[in-house]
C-alpha atoms as a PDB file:
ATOM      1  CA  UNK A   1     155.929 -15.427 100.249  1.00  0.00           C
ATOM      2  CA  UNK A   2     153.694 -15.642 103.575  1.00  0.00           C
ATOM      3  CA  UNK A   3     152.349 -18.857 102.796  1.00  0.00           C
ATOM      4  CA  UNK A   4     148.958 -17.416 101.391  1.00  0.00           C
ATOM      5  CA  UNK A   5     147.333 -18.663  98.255  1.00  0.00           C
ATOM      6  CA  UNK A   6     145.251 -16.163  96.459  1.00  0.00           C
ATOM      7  CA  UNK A   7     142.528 -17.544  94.248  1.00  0.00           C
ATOM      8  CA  UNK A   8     142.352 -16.577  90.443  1.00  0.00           C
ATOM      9  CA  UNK A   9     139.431 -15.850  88.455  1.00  0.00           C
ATOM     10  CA  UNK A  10     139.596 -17.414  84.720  1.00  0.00           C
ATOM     11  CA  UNK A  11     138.262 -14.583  82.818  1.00  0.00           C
ATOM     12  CA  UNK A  12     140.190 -15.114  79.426  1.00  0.00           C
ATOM     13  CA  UNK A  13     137.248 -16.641  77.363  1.00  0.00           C
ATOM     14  CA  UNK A  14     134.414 -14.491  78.622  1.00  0.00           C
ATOM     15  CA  UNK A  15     135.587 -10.763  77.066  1.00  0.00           C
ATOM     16  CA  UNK A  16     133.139  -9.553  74.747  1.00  0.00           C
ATOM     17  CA  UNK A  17     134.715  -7.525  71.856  1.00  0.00           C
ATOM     18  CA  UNK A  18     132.554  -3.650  72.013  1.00  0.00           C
ATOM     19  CA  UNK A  19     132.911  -4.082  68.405  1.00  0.00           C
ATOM     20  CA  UNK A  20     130.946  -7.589  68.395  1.00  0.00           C
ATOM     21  CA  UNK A  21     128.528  -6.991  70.268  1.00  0.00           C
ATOM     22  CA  UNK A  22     127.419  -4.112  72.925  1.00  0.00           C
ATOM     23  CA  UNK A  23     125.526  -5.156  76.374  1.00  0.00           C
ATOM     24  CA  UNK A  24     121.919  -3.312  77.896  1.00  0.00           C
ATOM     25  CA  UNK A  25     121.997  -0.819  80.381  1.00  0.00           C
ATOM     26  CA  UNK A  26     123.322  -2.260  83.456  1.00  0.00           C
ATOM     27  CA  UNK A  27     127.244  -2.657  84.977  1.00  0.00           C
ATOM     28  CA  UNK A  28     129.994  -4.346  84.275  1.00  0.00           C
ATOM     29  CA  UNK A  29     133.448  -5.236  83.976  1.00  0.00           C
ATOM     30  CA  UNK A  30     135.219  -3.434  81.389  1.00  0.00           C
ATOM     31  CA  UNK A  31     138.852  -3.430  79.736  1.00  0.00           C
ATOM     32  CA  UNK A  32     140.748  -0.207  78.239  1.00  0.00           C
ATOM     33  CA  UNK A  33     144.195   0.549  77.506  1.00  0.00           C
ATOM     34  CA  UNK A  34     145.444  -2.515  79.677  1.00  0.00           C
ATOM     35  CA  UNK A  35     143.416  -2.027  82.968  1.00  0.00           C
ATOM     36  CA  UNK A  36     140.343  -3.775  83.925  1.00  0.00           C
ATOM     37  CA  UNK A  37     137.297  -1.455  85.629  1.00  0.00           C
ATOM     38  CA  UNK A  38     133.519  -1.792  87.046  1.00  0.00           C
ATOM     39  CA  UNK A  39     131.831   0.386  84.472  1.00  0.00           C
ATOM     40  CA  UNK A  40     128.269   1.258  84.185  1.00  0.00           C
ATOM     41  CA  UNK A  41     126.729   1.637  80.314  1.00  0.00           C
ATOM     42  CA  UNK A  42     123.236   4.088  79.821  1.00  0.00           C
ATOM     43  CA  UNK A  43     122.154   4.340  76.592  1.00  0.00           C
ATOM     44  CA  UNK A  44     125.214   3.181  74.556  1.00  0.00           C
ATOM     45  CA  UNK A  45     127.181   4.737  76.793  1.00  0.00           C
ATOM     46  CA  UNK A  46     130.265   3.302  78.808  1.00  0.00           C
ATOM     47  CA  UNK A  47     130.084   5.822  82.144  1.00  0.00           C
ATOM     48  CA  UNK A  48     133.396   5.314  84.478  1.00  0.00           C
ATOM     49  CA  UNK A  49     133.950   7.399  87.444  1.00  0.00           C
ATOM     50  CA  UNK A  50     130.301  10.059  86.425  1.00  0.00           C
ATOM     51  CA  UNK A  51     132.227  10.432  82.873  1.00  0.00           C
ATOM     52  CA  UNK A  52     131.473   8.880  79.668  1.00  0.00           C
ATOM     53  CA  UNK A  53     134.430   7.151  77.994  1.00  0.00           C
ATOM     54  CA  UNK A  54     134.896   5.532  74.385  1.00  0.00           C
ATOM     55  CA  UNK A  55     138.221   3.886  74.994  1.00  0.00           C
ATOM     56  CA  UNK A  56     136.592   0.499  76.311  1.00  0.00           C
ATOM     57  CA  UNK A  57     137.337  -2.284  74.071  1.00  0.00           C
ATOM     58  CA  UNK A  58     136.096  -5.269  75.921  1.00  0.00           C
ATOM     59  CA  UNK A  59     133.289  -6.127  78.521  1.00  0.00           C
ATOM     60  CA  UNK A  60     132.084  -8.994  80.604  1.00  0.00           C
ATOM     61  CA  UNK A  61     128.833  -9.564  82.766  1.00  0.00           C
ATOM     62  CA  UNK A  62     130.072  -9.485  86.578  1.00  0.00           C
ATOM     63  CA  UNK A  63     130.266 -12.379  88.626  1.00  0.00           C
ATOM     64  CA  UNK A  64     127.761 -13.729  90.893  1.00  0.00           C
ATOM     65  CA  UNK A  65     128.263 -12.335  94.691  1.00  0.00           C
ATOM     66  CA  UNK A  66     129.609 -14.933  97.393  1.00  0.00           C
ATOM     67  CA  UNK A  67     126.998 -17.257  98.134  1.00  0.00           C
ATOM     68  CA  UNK A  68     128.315 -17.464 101.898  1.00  0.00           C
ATOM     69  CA  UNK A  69     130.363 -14.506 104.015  1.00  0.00           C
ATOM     70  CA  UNK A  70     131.041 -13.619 107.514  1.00  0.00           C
ATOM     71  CA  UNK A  71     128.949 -11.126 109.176  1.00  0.00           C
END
């Protein structure tokens, strides 16, 4: 439309199934009911916005950060 291009992310082939296999403590990027979140899991736990939740179906590990950015 304005002549930007916005990058994509291929993320299709790195969703984990919850049911397959759960990740350690530590945050990441989770799926439920059709949206896609930063969640944070404790104990077994999937924690989104300071509330647990058991409607994630799918996680991945995060990305790396951007190796260069303007300061």
């Amino acid at each position: 439309m304005f002549g930007v291009t916005i990058p994509t992310v291929e993320l299709e082939s790195k969703w984990i199934k919850c049911s397959e296999q759960m990740p350690e403590d530590g945050k990441y990027l989770c799926f439920k009911s059709g949206n896609i979140d930063v969640c944070t899991i404790i104990y077994g736990n999937w924690i989104i916005n300071s509330f647990v939740d058991t409607k994630v179906t799918h996680w991945m590990p995060l990305p790396p950060p951007p190796t260069e950015y303007p300061l």
